[in-house]
N, C-alpha and C. Protein backbone atom coordinates (compact mmCIF):
# COMPACT_ATOMS: atom_id res chain seq x y z
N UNK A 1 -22.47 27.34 13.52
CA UNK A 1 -21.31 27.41 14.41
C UNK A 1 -21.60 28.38 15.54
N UNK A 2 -20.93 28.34 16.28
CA UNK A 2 -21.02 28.79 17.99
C UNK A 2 -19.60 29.60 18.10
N UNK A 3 -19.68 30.94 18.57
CA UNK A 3 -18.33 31.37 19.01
C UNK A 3 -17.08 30.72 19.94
N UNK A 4 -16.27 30.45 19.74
CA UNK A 4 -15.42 29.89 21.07
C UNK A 4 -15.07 31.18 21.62
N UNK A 5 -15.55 31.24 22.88
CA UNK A 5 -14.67 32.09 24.10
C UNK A 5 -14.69 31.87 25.53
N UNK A 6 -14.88 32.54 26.57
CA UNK A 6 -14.24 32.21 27.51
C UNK A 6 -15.78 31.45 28.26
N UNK A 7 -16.43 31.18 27.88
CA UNK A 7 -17.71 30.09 27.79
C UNK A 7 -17.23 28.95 27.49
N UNK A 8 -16.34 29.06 27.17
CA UNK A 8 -15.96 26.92 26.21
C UNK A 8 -15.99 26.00 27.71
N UNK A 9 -14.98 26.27 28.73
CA UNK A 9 -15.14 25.36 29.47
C UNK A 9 -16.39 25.23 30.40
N UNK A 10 -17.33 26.16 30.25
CA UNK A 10 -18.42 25.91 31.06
C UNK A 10 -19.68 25.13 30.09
N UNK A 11 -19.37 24.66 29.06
CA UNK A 11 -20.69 24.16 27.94
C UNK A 11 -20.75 22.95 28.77
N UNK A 12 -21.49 22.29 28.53
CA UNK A 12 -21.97 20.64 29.18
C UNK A 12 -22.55 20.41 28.04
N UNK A 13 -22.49 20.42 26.95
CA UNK A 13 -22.92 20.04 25.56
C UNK A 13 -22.11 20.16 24.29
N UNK A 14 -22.16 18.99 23.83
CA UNK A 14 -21.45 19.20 22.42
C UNK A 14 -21.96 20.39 21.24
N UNK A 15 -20.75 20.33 20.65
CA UNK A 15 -20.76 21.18 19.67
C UNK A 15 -19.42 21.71 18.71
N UNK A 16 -19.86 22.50 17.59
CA UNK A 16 -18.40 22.83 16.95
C UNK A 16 -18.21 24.35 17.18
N UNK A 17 -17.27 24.74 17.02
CA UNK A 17 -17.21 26.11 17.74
C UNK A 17 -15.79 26.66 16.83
N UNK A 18 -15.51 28.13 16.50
CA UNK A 18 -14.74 28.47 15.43
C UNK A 18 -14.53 29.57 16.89
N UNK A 19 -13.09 29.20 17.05
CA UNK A 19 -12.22 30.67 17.77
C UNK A 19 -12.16 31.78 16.62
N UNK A 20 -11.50 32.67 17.85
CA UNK A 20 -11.29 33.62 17.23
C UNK A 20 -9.89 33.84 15.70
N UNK A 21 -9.18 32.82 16.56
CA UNK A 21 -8.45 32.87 15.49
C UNK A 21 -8.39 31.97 14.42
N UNK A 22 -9.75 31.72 14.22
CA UNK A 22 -10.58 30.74 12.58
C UNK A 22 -9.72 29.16 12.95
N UNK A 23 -9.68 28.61 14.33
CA UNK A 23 -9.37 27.45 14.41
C UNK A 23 -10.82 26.79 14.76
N UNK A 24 -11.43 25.80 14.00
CA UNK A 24 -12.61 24.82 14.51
C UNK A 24 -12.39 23.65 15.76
N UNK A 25 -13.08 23.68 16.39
CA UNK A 25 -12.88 23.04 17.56
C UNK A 25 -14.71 22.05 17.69
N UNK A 26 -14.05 21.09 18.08
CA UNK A 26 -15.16 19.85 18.23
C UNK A 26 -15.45 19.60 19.80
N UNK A 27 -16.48 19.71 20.29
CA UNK A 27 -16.68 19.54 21.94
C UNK A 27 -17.71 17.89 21.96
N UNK A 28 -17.23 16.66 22.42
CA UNK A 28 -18.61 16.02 22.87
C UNK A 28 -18.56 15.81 24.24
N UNK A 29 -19.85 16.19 24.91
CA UNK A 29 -19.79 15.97 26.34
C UNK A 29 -20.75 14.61 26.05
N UNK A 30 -21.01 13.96 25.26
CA UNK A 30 -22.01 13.11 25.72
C UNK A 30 -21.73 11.40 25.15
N UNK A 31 -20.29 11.83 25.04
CA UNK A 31 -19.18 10.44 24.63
C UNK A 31 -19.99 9.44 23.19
N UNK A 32 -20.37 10.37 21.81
CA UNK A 32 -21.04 9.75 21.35
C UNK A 32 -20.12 10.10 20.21
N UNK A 33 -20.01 9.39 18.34
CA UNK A 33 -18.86 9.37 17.73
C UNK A 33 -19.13 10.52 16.64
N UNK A 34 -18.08 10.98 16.17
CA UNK A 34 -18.24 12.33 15.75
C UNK A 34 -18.22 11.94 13.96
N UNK A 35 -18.84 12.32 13.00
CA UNK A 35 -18.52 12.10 11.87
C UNK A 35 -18.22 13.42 10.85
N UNK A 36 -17.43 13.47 10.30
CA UNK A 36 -17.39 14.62 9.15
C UNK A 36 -17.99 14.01 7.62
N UNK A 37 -18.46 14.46 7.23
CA UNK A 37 -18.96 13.48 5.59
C UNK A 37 -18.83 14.73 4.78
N UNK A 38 -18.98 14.15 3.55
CA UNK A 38 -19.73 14.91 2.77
C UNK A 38 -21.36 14.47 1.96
N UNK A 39 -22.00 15.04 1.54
CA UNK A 39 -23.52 14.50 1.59
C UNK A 39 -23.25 12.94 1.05
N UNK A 40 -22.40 12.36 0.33
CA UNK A 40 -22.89 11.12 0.36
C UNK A 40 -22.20 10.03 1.35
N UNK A 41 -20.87 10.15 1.51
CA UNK A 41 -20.68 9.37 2.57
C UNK A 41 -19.28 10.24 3.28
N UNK A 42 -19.20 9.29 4.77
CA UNK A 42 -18.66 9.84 5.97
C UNK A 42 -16.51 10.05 5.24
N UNK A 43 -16.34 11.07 5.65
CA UNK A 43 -14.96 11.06 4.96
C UNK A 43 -14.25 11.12 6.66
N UNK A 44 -14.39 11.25 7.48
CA UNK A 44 -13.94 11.01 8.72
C UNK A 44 -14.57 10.74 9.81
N UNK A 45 -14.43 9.73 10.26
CA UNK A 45 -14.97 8.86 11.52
C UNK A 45 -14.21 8.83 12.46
N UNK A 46 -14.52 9.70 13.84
CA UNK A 46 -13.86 9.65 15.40
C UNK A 46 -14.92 9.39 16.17
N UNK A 47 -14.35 8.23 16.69
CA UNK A 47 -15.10 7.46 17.64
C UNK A 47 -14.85 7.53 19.32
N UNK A 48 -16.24 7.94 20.26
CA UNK A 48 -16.04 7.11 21.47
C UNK A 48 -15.04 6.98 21.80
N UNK A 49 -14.54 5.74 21.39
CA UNK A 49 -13.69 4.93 21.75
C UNK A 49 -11.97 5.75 21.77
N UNK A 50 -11.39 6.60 21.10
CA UNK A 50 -10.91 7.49 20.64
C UNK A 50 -10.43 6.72 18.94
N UNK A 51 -10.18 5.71 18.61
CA UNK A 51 -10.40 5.20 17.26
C UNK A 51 -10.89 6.52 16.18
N UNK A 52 -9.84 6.55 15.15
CA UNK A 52 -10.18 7.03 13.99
C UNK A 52 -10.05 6.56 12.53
N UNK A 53 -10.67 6.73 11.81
CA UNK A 53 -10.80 6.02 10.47
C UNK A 53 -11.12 6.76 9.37
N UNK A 54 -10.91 6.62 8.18
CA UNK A 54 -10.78 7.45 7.22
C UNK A 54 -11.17 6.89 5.87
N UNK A 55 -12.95 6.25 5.84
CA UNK A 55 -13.18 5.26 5.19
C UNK A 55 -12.55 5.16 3.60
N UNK A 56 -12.35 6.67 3.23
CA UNK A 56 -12.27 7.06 1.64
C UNK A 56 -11.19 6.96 1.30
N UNK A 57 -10.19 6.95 2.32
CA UNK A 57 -8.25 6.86 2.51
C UNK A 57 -8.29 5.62 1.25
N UNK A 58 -7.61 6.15 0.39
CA UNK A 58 -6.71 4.94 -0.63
C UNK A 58 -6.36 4.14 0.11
N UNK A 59 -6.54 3.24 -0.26
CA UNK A 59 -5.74 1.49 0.34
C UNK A 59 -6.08 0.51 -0.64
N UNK A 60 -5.17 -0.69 -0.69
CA UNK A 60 -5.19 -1.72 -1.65
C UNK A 60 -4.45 -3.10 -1.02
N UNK A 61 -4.82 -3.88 -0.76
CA UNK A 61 -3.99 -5.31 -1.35
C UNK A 61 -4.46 -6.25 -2.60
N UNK A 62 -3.40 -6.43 -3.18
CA UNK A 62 -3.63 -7.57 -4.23
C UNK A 62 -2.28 -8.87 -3.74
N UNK A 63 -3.00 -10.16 -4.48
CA UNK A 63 -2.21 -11.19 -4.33
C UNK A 63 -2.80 -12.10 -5.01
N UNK A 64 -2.07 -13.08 -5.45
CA UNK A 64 -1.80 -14.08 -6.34
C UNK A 64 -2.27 -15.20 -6.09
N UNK A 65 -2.98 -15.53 -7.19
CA UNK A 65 -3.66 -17.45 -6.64
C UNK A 65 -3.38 -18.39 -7.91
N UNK A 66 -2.51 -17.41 -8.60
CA UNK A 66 -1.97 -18.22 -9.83
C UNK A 66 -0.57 -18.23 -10.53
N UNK A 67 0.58 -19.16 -10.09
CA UNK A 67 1.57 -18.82 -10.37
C UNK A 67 2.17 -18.25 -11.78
N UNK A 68 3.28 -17.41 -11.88
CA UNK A 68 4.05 -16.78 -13.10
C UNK A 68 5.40 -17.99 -13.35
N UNK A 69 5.39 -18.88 -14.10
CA UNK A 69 5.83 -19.81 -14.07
C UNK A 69 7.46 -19.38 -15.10
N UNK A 70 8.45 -20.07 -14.98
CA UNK A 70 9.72 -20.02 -15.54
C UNK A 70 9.97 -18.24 -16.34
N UNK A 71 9.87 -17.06 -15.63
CA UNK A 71 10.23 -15.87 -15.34
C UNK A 71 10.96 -15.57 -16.89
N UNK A 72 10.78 -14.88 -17.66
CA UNK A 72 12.03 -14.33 -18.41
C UNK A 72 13.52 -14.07 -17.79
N UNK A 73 14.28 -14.53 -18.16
CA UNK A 73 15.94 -14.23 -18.02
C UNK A 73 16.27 -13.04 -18.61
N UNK A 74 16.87 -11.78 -17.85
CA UNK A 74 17.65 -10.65 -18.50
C UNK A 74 16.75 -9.28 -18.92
N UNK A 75 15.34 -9.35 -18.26
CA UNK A 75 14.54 -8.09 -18.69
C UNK A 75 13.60 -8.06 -17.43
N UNK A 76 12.87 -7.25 -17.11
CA UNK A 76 12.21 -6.70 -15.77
C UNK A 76 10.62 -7.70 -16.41
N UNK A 77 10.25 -8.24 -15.63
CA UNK A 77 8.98 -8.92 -15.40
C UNK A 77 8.41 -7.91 -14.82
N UNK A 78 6.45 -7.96 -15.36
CA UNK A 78 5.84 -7.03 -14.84
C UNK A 78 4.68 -8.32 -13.63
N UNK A 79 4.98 -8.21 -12.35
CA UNK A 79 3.94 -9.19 -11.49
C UNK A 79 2.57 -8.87 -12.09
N UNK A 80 2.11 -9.93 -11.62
CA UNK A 80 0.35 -9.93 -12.09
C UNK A 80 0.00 -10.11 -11.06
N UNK A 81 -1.32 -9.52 -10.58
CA UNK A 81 -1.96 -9.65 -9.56
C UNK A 81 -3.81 -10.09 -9.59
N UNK A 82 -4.13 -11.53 -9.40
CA UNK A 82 -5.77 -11.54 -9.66
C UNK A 82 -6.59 -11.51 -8.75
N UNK A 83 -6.22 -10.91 -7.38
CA UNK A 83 -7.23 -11.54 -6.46
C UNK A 83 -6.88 -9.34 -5.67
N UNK A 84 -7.62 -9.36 -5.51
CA UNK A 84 -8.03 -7.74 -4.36
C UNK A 84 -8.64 -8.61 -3.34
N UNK A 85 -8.54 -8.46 -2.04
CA UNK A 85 -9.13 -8.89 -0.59
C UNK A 85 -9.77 -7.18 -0.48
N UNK A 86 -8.63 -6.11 -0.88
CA UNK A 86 -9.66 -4.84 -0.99
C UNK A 86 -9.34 -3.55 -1.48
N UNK A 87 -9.67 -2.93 -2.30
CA UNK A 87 -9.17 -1.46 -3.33
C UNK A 87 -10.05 -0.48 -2.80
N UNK A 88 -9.75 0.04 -1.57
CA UNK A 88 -10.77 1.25 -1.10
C UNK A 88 -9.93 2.83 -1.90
N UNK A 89 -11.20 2.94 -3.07
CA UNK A 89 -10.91 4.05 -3.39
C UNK A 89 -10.81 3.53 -4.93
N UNK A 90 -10.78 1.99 -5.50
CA UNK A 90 -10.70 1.74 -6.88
C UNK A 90 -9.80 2.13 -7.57
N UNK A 91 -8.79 2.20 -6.69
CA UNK A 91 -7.47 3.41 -7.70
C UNK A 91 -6.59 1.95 -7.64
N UNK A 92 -7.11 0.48 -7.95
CA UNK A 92 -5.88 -0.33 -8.40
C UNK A 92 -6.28 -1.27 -9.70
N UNK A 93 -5.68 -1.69 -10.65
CA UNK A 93 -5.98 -1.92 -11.47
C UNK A 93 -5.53 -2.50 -13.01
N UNK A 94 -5.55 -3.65 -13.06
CA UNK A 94 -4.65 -3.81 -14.47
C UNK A 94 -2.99 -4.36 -13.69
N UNK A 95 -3.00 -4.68 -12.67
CA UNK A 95 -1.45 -5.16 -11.67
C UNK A 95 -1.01 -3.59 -11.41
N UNK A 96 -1.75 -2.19 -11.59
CA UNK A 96 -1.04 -1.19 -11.63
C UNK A 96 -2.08 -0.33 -10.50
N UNK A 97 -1.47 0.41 -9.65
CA UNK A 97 -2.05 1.46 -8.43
C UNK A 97 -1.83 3.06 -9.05
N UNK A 98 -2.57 3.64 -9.49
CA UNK A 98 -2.25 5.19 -9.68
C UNK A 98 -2.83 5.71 -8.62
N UNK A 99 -1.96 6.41 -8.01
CA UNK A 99 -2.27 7.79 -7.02
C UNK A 99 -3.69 8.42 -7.46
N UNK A 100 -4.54 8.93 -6.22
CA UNK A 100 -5.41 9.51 -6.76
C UNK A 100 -5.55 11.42 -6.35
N UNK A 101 -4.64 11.02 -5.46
CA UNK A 101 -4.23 12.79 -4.96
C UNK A 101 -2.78 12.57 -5.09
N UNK A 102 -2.09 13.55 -4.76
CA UNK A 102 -0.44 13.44 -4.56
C UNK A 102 -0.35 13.55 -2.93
N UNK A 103 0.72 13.22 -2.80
CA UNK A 103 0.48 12.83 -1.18
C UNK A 103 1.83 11.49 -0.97
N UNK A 104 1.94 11.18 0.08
CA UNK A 104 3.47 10.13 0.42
C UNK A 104 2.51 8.65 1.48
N UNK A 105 2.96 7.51 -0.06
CA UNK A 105 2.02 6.46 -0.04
C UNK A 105 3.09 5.55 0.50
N UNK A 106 2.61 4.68 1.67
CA UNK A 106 3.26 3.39 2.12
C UNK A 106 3.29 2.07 1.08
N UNK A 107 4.22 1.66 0.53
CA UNK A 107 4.05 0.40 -0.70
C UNK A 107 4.90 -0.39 -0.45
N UNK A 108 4.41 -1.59 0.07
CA UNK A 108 5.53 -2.55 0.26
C UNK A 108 4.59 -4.31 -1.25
N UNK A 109 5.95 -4.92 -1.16
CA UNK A 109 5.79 -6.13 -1.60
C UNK A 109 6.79 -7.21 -1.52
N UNK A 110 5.86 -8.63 -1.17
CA UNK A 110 6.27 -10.13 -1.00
C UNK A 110 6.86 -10.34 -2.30
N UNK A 111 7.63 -11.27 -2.55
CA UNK A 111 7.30 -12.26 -3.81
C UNK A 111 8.26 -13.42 -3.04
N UNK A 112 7.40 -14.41 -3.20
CA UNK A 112 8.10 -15.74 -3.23
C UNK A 112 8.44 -16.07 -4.31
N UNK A 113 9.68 -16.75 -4.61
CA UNK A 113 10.28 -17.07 -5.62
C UNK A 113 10.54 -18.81 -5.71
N UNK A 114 10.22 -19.51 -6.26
CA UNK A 114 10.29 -20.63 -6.26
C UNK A 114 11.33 -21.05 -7.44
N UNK A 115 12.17 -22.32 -6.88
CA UNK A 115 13.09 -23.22 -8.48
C UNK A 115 14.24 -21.57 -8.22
N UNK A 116 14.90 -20.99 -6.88
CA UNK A 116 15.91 -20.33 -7.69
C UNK A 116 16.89 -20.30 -7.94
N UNK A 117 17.23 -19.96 -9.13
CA UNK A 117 18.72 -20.43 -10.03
C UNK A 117 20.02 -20.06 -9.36
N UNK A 118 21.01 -20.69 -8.59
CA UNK A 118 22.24 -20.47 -8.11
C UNK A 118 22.94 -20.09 -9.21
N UNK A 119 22.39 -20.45 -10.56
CA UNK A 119 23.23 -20.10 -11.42
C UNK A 119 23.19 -18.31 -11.98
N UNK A 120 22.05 -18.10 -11.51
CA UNK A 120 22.28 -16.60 -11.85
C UNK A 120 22.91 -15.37 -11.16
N UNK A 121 23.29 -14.35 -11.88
CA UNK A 121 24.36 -13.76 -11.07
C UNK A 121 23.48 -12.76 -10.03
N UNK A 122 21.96 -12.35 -10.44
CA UNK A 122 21.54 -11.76 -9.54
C UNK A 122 20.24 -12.13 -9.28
N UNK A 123 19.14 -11.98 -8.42
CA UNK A 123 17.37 -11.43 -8.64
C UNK A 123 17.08 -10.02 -8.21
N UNK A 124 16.64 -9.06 -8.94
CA UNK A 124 16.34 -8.00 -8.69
C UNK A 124 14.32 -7.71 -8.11
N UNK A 125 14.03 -7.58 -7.29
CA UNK A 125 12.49 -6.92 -7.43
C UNK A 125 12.51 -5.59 -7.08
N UNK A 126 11.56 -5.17 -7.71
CA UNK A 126 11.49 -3.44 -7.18
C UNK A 126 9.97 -2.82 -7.37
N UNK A 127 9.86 -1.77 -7.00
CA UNK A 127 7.79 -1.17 -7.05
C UNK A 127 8.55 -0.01 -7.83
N UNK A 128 7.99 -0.21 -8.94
CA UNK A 128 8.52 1.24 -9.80
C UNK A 128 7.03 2.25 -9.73
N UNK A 129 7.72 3.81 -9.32
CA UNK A 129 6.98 4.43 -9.64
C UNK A 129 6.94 5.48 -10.60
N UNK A 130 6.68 6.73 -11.01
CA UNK A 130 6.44 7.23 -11.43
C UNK A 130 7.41 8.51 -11.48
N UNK A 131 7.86 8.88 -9.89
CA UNK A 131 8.77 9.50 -9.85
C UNK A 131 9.93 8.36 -9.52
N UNK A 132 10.23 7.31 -9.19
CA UNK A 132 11.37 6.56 -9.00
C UNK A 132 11.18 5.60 -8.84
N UNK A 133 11.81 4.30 -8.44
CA UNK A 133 12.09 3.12 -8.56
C UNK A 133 12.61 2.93 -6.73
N UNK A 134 12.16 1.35 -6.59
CA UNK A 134 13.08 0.73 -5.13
C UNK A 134 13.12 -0.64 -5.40
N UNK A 135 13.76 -0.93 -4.97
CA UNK A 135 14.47 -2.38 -5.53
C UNK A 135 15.12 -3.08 -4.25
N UNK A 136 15.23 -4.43 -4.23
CA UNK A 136 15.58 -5.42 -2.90
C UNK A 136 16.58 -6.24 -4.30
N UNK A 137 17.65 -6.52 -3.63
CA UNK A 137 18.77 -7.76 -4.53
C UNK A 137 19.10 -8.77 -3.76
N UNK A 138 18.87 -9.78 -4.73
CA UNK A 138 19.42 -11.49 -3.83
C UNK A 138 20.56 -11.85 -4.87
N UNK A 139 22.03 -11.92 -4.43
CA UNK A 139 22.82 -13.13 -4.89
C UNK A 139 22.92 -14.27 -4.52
N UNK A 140 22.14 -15.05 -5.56
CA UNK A 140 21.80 -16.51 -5.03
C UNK A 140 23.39 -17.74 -5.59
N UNK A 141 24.21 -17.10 -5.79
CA UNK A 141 25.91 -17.57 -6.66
C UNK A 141 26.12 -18.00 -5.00
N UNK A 142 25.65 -17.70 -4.23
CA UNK A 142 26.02 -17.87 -2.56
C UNK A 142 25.81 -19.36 -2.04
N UNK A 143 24.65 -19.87 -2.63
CA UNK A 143 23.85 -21.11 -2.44
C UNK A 143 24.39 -22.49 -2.87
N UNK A 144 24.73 -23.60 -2.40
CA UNK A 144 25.47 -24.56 -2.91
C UNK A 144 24.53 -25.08 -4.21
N UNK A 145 23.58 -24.73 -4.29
CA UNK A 145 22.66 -25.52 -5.37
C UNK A 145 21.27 -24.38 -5.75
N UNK A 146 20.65 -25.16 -6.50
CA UNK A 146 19.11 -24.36 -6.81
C UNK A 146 18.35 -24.31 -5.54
N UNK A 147 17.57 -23.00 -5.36
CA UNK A 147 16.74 -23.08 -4.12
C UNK A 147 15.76 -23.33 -4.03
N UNK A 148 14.69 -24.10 -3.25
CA UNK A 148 13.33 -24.60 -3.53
C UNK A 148 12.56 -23.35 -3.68
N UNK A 149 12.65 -22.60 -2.54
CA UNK A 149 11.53 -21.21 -2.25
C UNK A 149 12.69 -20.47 -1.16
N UNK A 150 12.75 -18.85 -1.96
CA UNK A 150 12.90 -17.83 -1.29
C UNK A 150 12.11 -16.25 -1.13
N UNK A 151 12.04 -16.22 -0.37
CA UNK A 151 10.91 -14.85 -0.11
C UNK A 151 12.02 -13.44 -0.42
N UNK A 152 11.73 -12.60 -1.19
CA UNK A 152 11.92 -11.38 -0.84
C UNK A 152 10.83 -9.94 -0.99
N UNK A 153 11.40 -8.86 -0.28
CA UNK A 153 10.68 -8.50 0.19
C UNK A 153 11.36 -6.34 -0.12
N UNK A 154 10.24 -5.85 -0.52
CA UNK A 154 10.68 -4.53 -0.19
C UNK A 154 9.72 -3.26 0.22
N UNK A 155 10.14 -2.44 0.70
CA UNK A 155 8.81 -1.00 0.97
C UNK A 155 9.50 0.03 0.89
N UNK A 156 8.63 1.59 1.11
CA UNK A 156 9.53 2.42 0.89
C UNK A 156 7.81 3.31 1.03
N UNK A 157 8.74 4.79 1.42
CA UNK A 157 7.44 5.67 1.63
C UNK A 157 7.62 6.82 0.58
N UNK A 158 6.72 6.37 -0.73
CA UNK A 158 7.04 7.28 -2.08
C UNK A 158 5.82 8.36 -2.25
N UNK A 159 6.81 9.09 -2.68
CA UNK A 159 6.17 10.25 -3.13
C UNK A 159 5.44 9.88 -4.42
N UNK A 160 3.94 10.92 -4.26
CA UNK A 160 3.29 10.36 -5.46
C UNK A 160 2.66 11.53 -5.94
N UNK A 161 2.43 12.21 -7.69
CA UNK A 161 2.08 13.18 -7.71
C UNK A 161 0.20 12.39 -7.74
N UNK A 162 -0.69 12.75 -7.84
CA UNK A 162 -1.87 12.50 -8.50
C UNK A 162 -1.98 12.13 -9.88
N UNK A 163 -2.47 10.72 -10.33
CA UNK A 163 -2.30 9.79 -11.75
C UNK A 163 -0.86 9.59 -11.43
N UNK A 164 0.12 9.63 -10.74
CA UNK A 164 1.47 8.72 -10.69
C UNK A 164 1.03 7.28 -10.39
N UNK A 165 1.82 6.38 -11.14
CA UNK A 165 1.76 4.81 -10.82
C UNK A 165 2.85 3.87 -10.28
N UNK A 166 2.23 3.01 -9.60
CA UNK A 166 3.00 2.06 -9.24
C UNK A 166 3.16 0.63 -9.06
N UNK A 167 3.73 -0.39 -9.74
CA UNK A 167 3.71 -1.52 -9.93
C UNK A 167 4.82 -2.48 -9.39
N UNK A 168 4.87 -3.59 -9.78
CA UNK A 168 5.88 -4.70 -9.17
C UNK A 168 6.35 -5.16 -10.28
N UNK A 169 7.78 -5.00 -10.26
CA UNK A 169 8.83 -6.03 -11.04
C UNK A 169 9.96 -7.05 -10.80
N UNK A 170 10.01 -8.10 -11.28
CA UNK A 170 11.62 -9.12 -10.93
C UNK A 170 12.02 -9.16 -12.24
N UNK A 171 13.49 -8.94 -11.87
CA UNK A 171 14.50 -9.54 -13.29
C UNK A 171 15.06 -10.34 -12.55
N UNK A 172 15.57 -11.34 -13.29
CA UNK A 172 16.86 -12.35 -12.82
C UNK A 172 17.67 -12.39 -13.91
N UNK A 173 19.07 -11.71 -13.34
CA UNK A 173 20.10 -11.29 -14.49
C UNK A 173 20.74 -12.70 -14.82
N UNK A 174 20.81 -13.22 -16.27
CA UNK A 174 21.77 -14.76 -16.35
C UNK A 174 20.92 -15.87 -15.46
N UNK A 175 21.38 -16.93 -16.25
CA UNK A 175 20.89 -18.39 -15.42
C UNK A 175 19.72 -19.28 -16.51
N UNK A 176 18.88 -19.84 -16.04
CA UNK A 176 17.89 -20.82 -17.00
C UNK A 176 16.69 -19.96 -16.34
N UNK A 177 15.88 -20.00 -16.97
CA UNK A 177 14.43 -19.54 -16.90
C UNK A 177 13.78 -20.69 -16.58
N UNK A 178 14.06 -20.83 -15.24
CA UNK A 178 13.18 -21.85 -14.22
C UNK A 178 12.69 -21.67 -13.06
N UNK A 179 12.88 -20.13 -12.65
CA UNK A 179 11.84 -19.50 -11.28
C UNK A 179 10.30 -19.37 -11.83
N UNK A 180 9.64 -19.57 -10.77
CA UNK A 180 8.28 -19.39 -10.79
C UNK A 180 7.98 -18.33 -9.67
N UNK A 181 7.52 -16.93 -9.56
CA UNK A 181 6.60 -16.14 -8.69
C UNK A 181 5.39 -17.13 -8.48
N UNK A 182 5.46 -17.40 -6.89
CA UNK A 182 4.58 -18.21 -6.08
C UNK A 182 3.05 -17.67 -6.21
N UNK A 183 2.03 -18.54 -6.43
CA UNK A 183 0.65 -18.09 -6.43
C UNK A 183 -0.28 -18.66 -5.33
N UNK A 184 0.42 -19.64 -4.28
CA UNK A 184 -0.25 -20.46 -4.21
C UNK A 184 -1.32 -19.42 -3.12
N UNK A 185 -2.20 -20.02 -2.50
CA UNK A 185 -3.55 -19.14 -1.83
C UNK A 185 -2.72 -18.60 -0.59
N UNK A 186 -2.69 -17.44 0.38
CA UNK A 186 -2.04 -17.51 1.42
C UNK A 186 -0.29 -17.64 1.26
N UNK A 187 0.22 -17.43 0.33
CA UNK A 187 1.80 -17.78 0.27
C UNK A 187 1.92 -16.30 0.67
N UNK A 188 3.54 -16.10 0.17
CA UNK A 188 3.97 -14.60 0.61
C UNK A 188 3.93 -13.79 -0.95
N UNK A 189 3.38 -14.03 -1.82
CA UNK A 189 3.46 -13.13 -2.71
C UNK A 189 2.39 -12.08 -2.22
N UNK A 190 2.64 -10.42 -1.99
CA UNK A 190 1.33 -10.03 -2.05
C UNK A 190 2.54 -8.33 -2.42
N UNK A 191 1.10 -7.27 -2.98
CA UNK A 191 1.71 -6.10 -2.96
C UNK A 191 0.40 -5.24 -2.13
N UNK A 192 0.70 -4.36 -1.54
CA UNK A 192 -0.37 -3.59 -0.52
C UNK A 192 0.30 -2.03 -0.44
N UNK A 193 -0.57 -1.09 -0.19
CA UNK A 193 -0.47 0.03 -0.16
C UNK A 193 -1.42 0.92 0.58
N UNK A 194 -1.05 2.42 0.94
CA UNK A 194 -1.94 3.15 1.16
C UNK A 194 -1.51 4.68 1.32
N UNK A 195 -2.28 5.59 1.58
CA UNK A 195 -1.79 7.19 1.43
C UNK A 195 -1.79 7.58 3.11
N UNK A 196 -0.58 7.78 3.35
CA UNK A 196 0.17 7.61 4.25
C UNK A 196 -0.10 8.93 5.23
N UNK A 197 0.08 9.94 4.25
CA UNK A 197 -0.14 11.59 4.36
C UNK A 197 0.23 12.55 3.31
């Protein structure tokens, strides 16, 4: 490291430089991309371009290529998820995401609902976590008949301690056990996440 003082604006060369008052400061004069790592790989990437990235940042989507066919009536369904497009950080697993630091994670989820019952009095989905629960409600008693396909949808920015989990559930209170959670490739079932800050 290099002192910062009243030299900083005259450098014509990059470098890192620690003021006086123990703040680190990054200089590139030569517009080339800056990396922080640790010896095995890069934990922060600032680019050129001004673009930043944070290869090691938790993130996940999972989604469905195989439908959950005629749903239990009257108890919380746990979604299944078989397909990852991508788990940076491996913290998803088993249809379940555990936190791998504590920190406030973005979690939203699709579910298409197919065959749904007008006859039931509610559909509940929700991402339960660890410290709490969020939940989206459809009264489908609204509908002149059974519905072919309805999407719902919820997110929420949860607090997560480190090993806290979080998953996807639907109940449908009353009615026949004839919804199916949609699998098909590309539909709207999906659950996705990431560590927010």
């Amino acid at each position: 490291f290099e002192p910062l003082d009243s030299t900083w604006d005259n450098l014509h060369s990059g470098g890192m430089f620690i003021s006086d008052d123990n703040k680190i400061y990054f200089r590139d004069e030569t517009n080339k991309d800056i990396y922080i790592n640790s010896p095995a790989d890069n934990q922060l990437e600032i680019y050129a371009s001004g673009g930043i990235t944070a290869p090691l940042q938790p993130a996940f989507l999972a989604y469905k290529t195989t439908a959950q066919s005629n749903i239990a009536v009257g108890s919380d369904v746990t979604v299944t998820w078989n397909t990852e497009p991508f788990d940076q950080g491996g913290d998803f697993a088993s249809n379940v995401f555990t936190a791998p630091v504590a920190g406030k994670y973005q979690l939203q989820v699709s579910l298409r609902l197919d065959n749904v019952d007008s006859a039931a009095n509610y559909y509940v989905i929700g991402i339960l976590t660890s410290n709490r629960s969020y939940y989206a409600i459809l009264d489908p008693g609204q509908f002149a008949g059974d519905v072919s396909y309805w999407e719902m949808t919820t997110s929420t920015l949860a607090d997560m301690d480190a090993s806290d989990t979080a998953y996807v559930i639907v109940n449908q209170a009353t009615g026949t056990a004839q919804t199916d959670i949609d699998g098909q490739s590309g539909s709207a079932t999906y659950f996705s996440g990431h560590l927010a800050c």
